[in-house]
C-alpha atoms as a PDB file:
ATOM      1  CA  UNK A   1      33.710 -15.046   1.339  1.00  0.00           C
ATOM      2  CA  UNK A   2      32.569 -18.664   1.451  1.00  0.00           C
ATOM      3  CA  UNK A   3      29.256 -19.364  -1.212  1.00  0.00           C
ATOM      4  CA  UNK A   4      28.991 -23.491  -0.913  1.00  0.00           C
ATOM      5  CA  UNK A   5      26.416 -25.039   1.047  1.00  0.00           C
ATOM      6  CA  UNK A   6      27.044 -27.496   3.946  1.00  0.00           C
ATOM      7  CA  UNK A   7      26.436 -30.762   3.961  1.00  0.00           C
ATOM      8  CA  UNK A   8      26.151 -31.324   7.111  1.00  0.00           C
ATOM      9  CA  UNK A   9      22.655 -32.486   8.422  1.00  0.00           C
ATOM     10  CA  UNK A  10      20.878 -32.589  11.895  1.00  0.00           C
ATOM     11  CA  UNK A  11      22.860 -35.802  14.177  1.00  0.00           C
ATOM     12  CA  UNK A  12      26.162 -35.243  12.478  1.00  0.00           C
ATOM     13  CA  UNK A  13      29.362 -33.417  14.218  1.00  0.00           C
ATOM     14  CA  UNK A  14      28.722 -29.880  14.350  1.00  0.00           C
ATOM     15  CA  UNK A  15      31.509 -27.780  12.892  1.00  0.00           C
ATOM     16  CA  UNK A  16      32.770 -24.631  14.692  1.00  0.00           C
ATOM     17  CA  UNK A  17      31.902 -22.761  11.583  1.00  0.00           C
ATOM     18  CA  UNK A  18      29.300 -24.128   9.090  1.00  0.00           C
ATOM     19  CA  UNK A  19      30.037 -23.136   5.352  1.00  0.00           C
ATOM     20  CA  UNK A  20      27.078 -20.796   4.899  1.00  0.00           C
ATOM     21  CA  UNK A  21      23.740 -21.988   2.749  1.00  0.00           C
ATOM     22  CA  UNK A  22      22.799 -19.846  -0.566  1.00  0.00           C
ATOM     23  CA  UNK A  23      19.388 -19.070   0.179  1.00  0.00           C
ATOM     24  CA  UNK A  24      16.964 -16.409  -1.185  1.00  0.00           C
ATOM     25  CA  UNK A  25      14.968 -13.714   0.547  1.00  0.00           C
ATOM     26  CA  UNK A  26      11.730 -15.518   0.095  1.00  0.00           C
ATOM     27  CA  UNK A  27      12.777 -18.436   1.593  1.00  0.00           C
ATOM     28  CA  UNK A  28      14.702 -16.652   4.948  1.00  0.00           C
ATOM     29  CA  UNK A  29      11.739 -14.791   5.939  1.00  0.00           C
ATOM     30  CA  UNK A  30       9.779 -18.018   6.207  1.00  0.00           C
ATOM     31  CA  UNK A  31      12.463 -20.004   8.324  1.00  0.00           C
ATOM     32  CA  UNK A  32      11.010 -18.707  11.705  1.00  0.00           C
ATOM     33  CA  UNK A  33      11.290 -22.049  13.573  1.00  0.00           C
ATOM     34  CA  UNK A  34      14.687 -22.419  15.811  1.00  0.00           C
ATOM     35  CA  UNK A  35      16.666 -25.529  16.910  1.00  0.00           C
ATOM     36  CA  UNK A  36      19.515 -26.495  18.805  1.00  0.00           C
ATOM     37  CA  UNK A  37      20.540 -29.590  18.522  1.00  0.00           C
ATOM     38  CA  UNK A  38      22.323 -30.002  21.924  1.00  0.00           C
ATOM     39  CA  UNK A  39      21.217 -28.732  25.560  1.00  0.00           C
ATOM     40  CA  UNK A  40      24.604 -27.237  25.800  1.00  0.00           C
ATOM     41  CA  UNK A  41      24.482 -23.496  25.624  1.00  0.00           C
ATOM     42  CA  UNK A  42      27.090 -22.533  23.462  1.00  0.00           C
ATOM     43  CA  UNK A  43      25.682 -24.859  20.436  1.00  0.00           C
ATOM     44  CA  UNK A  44      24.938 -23.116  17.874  1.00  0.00           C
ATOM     45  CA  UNK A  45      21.223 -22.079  16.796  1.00  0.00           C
ATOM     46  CA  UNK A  46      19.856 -23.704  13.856  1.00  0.00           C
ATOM     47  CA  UNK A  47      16.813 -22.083  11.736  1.00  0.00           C
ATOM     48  CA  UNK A  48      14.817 -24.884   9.774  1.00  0.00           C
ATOM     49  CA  UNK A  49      14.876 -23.473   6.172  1.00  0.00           C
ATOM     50  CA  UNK A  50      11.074 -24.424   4.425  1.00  0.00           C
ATOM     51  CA  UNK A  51      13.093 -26.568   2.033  1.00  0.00           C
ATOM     52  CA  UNK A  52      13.947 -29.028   4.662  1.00  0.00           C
ATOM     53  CA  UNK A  53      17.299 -28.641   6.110  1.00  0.00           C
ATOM     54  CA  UNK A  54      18.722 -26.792   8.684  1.00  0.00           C
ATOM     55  CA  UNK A  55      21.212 -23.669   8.779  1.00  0.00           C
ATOM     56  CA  UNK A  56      23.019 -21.497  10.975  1.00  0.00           C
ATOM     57  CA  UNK A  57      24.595 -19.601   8.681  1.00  0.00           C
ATOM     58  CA  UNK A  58      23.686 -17.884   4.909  1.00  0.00           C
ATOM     59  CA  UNK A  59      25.563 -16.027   1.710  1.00  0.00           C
ATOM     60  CA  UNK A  60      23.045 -13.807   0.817  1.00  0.00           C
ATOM     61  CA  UNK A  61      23.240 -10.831  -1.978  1.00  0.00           C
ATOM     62  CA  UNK A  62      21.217  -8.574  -3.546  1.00  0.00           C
ATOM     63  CA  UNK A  63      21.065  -4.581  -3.783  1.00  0.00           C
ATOM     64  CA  UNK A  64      21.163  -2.579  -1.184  1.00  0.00           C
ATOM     65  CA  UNK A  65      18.371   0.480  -0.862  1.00  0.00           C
ATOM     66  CA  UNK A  66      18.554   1.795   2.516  1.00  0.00           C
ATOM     67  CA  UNK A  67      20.993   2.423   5.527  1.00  0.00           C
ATOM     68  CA  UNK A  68      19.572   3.589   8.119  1.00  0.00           C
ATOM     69  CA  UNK A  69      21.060   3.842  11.721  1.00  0.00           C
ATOM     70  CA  UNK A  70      18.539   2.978  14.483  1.00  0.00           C
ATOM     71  CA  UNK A  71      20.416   2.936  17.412  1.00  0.00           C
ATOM     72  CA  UNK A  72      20.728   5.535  20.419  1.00  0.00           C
ATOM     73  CA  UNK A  73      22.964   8.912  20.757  1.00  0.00           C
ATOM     74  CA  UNK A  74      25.150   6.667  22.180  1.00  0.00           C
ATOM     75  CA  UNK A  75      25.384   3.373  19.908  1.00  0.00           C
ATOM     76  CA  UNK A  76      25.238   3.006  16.504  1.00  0.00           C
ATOM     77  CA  UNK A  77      23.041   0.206  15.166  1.00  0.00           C
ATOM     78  CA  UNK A  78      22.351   0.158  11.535  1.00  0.00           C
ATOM     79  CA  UNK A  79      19.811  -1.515   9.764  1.00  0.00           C
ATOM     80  CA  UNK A  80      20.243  -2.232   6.393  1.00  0.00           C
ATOM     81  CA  UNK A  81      18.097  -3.765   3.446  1.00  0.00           C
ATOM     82  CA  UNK A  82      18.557  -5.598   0.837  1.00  0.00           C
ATOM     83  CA  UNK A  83      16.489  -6.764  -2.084  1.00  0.00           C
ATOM     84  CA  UNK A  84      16.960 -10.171  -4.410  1.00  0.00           C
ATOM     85  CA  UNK A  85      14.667 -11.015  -6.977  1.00  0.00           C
ATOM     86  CA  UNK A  86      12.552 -12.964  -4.718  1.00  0.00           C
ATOM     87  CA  UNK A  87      12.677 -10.738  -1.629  1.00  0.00           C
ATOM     88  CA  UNK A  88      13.825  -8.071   1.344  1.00  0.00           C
ATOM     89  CA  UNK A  89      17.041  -9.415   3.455  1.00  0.00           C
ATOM     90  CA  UNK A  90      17.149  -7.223   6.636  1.00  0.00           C
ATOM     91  CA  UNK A  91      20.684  -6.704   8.318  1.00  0.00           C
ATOM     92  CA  UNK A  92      21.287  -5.618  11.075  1.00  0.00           C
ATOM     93  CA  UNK A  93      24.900  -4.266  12.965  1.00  0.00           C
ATOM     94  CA  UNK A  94      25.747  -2.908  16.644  1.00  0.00           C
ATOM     95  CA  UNK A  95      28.545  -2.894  18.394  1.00  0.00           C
ATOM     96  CA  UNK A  96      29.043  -6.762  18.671  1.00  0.00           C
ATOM     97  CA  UNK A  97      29.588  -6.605  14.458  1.00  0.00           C
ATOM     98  CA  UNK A  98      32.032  -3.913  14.681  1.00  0.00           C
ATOM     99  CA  UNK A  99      33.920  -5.148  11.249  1.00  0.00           C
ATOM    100  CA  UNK A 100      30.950  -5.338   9.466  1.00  0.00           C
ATOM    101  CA  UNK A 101      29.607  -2.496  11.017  1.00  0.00           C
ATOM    102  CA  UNK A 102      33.143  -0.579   9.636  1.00  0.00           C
ATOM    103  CA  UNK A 103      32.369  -1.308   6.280  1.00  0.00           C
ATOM    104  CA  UNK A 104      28.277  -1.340   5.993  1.00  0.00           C
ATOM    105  CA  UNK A 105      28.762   2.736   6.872  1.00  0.00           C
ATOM    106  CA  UNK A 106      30.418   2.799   3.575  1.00  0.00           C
ATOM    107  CA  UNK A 107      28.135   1.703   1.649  1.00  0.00           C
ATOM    108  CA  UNK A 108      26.201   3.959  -0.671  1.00  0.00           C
ATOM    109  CA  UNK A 109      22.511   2.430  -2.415  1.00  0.00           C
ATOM    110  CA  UNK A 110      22.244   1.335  -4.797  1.00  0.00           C
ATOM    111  CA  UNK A 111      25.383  -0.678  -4.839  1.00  0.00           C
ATOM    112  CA  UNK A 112      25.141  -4.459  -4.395  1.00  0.00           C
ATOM    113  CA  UNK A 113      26.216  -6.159  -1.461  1.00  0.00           C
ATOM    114  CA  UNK A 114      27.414  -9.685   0.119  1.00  0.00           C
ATOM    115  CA  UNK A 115      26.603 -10.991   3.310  1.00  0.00           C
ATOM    116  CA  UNK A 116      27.568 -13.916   5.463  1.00  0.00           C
ATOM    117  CA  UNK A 117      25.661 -14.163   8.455  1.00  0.00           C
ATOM    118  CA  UNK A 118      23.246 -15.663  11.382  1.00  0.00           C
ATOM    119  CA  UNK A 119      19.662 -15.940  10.519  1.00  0.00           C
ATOM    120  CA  UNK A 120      17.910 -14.544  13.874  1.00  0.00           C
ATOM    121  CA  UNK A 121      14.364 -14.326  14.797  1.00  0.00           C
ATOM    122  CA  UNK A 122      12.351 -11.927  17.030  1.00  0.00           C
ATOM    123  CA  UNK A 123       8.963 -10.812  17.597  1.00  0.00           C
ATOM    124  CA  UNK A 124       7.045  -7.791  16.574  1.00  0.00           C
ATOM    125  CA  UNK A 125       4.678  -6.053  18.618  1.00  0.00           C
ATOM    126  CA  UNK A 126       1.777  -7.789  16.940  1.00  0.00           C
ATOM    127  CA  UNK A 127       2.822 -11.040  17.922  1.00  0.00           C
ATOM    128  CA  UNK A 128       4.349 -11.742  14.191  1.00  0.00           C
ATOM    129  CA  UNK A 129       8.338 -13.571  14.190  1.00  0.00           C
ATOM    130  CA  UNK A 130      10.402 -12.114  11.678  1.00  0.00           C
ATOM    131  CA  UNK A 131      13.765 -12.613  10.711  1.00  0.00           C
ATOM    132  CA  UNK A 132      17.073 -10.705  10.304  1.00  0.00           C
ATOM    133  CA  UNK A 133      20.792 -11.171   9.660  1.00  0.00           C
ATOM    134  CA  UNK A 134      23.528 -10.948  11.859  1.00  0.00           C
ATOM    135  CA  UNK A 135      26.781 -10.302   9.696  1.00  0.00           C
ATOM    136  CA  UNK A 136      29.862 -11.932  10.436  1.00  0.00           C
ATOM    137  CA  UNK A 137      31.405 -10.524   6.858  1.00  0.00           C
ATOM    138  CA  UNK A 138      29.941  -8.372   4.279  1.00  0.00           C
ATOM    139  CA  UNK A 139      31.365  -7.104   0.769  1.00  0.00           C
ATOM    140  CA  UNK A 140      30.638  -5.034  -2.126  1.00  0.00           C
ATOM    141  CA  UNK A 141      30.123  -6.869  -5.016  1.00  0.00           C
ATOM    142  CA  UNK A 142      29.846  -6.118  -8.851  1.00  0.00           C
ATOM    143  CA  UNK A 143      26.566  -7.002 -11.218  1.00  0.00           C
ATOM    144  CA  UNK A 144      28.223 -10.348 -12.464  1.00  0.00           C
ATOM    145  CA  UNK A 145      29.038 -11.677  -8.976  1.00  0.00           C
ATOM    146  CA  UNK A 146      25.498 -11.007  -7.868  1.00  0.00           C
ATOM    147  CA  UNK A 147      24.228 -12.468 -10.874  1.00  0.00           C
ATOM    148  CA  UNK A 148      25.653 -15.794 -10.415  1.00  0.00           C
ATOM    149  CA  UNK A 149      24.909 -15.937  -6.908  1.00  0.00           C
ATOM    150  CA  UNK A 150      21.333 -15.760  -8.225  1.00  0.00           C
ATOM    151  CA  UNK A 151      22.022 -18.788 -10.426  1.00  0.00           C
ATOM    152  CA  UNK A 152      23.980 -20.897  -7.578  1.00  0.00           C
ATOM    153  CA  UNK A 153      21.342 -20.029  -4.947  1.00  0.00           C
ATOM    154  CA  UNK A 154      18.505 -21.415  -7.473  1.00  0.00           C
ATOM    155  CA  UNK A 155      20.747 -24.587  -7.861  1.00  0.00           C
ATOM    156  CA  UNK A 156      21.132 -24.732  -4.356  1.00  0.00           C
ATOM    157  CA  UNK A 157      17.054 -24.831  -3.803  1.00  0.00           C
ATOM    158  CA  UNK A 158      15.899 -26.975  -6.075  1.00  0.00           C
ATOM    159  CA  UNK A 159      18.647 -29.272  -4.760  1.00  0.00           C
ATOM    160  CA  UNK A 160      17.175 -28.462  -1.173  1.00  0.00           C
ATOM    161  CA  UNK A 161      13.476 -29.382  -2.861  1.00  0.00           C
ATOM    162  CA  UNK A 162      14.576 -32.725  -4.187  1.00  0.00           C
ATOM    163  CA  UNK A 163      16.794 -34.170  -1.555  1.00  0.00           C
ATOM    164  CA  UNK A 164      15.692 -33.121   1.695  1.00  0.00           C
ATOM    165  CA  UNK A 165      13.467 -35.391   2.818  1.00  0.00           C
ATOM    166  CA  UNK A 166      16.248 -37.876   2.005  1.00  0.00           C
ATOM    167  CA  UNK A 167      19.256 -35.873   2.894  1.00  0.00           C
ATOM    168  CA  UNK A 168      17.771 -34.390   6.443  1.00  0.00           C
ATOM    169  CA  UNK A 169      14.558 -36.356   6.747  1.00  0.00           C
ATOM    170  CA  UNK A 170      14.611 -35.362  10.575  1.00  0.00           C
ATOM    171  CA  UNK A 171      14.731 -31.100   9.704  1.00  0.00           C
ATOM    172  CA  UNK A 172      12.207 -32.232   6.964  1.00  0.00           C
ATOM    173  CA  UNK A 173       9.395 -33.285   8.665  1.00  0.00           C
ATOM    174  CA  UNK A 174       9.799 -30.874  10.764  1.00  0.00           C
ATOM    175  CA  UNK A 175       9.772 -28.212   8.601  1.00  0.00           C
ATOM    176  CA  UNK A 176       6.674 -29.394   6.927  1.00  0.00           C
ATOM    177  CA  UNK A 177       5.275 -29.531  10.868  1.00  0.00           C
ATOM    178  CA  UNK A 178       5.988 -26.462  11.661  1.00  0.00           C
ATOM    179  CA  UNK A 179       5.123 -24.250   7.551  1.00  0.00           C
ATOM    180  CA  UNK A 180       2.751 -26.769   6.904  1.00  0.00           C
ATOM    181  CA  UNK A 181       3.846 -27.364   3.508  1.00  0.00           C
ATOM    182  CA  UNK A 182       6.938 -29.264   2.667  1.00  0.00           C
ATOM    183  CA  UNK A 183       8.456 -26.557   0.643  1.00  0.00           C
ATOM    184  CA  UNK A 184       8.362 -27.151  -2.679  1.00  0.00           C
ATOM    185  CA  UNK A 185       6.944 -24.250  -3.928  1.00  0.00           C
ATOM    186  CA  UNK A 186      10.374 -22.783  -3.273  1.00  0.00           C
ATOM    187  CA  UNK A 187      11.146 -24.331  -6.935  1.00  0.00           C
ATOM    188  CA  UNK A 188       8.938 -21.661  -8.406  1.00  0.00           C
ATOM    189  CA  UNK A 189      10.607 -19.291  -6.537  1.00  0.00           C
ATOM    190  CA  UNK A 190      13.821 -20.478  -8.097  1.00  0.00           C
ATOM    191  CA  UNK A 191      12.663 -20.319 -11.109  1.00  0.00           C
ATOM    192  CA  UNK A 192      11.125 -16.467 -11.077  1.00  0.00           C
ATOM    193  CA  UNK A 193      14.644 -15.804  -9.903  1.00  0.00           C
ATOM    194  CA  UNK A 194      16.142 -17.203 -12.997  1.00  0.00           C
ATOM    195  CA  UNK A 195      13.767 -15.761 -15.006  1.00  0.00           C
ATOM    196  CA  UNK A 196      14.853 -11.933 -13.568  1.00  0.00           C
ATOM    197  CA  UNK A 197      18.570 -13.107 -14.785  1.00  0.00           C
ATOM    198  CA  UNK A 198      16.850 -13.690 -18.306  1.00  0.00           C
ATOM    199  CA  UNK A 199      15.401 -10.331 -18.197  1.00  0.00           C
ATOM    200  CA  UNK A 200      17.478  -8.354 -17.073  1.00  0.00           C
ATOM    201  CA  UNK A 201      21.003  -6.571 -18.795  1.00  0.00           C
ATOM    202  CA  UNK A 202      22.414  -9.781 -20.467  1.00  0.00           C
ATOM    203  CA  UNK A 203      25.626  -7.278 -21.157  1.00  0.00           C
ATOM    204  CA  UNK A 204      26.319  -7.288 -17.499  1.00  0.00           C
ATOM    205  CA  UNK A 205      26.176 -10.829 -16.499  1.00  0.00           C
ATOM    206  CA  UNK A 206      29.288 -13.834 -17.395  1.00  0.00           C
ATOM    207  CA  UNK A 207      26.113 -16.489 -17.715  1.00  0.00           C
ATOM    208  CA  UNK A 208      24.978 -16.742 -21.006  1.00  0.00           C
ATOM    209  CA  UNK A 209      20.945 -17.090 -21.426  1.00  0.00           C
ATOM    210  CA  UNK A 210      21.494 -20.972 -22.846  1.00  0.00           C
ATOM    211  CA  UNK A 211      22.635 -21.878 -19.001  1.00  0.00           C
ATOM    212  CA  UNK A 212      20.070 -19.647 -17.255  1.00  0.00           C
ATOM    213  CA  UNK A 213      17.649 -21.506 -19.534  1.00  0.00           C
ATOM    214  CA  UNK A 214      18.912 -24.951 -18.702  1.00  0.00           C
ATOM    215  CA  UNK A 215      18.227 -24.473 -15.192  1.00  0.00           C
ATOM    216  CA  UNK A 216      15.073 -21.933 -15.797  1.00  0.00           C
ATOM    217  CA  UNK A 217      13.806 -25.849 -17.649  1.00  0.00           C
ATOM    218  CA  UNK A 218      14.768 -27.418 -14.168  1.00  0.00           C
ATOM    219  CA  UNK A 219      12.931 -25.371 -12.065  1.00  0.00           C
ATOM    220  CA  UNK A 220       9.840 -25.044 -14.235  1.00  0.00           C
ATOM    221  CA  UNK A 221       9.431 -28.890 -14.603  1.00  0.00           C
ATOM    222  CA  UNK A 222      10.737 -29.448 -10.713  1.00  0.00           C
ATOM    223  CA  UNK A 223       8.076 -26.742  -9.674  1.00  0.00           C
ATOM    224  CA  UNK A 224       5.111 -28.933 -11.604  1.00  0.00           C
ATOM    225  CA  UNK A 225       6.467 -32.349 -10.292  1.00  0.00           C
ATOM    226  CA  UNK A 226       6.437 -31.445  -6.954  1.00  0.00           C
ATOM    227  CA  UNK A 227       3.597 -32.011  -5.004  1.00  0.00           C
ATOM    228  CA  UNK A 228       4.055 -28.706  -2.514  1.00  0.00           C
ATOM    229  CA  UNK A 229       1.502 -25.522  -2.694  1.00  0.00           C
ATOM    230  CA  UNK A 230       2.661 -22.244  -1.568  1.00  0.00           C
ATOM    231  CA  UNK A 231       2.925 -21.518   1.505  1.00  0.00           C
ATOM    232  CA  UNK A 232       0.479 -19.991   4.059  1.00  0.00           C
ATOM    233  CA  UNK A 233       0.551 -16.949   5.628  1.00  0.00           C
ATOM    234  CA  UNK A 234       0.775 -17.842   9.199  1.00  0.00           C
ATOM    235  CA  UNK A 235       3.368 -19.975  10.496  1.00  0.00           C
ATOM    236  CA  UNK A 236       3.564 -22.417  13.888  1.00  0.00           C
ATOM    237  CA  UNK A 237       6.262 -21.574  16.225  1.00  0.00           C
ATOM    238  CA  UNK A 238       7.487 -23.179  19.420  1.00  0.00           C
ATOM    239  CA  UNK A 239       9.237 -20.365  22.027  1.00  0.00           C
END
C-alpha cells in the first residue's frame, strides 16, 4: 500500500492514480470543500485539505472500534471507524468496494487498520457536510507500522503548513477562502500526535523517543511561528 504524498499540484497533468496524501483525522473532517479541476466528467474530484493543497486520495490508519453493517436485507454496506490520535476516520463499503468490503468483514476491534481511499462529502439532515472514505485497499497493520505512519503523517503536515502557499498557492487561497484560516493550526495538531507516540508503549514502536522528539521540537516551534488560529466551527461550502 502506497504511504508518499503527491506532488502534484492544481494546473499540472493529472495522473490516473494520485499517490495518496498522509493526512490525519482532524484534518479530513475539515476538508469539506470539492474541486474538479476540469469540466470533463470523469476527472477526478479533488477535496481542498485546510493545509493548502489538494487531494483525491489518502493513507490513513488508526484503530479500528466499530463495524457495523448499515445496509438493507439485501446489500451489505458497512461502516467502519477508525480513531488516530487526532481524530474519527469514517469508512464506508457497499457493493462497488467489494475487495475491501471482503476483507473489512474480517476485521475484529480493536485491531489497527490501513486505508487507501477517496475522501467524499455529503450532507446530514441538519444541513452539516461531513466526510467519509471510500476504500480502494485496506490492510491490517501491526502497532509499529501504525506508529510510524503517525510520525510520517506529522512530517507530511507541517510540510503541508510551510510550503503550501508556495507549492499550491492556487488550492491555498482557496482553502483559507473557504475554512477561513489558512491552516496552520494543523502544526499543533501534528505535534499532539507526536506527543501520543511519546506517551504511549515505547516497547512497541521501531522510533526511538530522540526522533519523535526532533520532530515533536518542529512542530512545537512551527505551531508558534505560524501565524494561523484554530479553526472555526462552521465552514463555507459551494454545492
Amino acid at each position: 500500500m502506497a504511504t508518499s504524498d503527491s506532488q502534484s499540484q492544481q494546473g499540472a497533468t493529472v495522473p490516473d492514480r494520485e499517490v495518496a496524501k498522509l493526512v490525519f483525522a482532524a484534518e479530513v473532517n475539515e476538508a469539506t470543500y470539492t474541486f474538479k479541476t476540469s469540466q470533463d466528467e470523469r476527472a477526478p474530484v479533488y477535496v481542498a485539505l485546510p493545509t493548502g493543497v489538494r487531494a483525491n486520495r489518502v493513507c490513513v490508519m488508526g484503530t479500528v472500534t466499530d463495524v457495523e453493517d448499515v445496509g438493507t436485507d439485501d446489500q451489505e454496506y458497512l461502516r467502519v471507524r477508525v480513531v488516530d490520535p487526532t481524530g474519527t476516520f469514517w469508512v464506508y463499503a457497499g457493493q462497488y468496494q467489494h475487495e475491501a468490503l471482503k476483507k473489512l468483514k474480517k476485521i475484529q476491534p480493536p485491531e489497527f487498520l490501513a486505508v487507501i481511499g477517496k475522501p467524499r462529502t455529503y450532507k446530514t439532515d441538519d444541513g452539516r457536510i461531513n466526510v467519509s472514505l471510500v476504500p480502494e485497499d485496506v490492510g491490517v497493520v501491526d502497532i509499529s507500522t501504525r506508529d510510524i505512519w503517525v510520525f510520517e503523517a506529522a512530517r507530511r503536515t507541517l510540510e503541508r503548513v510551510g510550503s503550501a502557499r508556495e507549492a499550491s498557492p492556487k488550492v491555498a487561497a482557496l482553502a483559507r477562502e473557504q475554512y477561513g484560516h489558512d491552516g496552520s493550526y494543523f502544526a499543533h495538531v501534528a505535534a499532539f500526535a507526536l506527543q501520543n507516540l511519546l506517551d504511549g508503549d515505547e516497547a512497541a514502536t521501531e522510533l526511538d523517543a530522540e526522533t519523535i522528539e526532533e520532530r515533536l521540537e518542529e512542530a512545537e516551534a512551527k505551531g508558534d511561528d505560524v501565524d494561523g488560529e484554530e479553526p472555526e466551527q462552521e465552514t463555507l461550502i459551494e454545492d
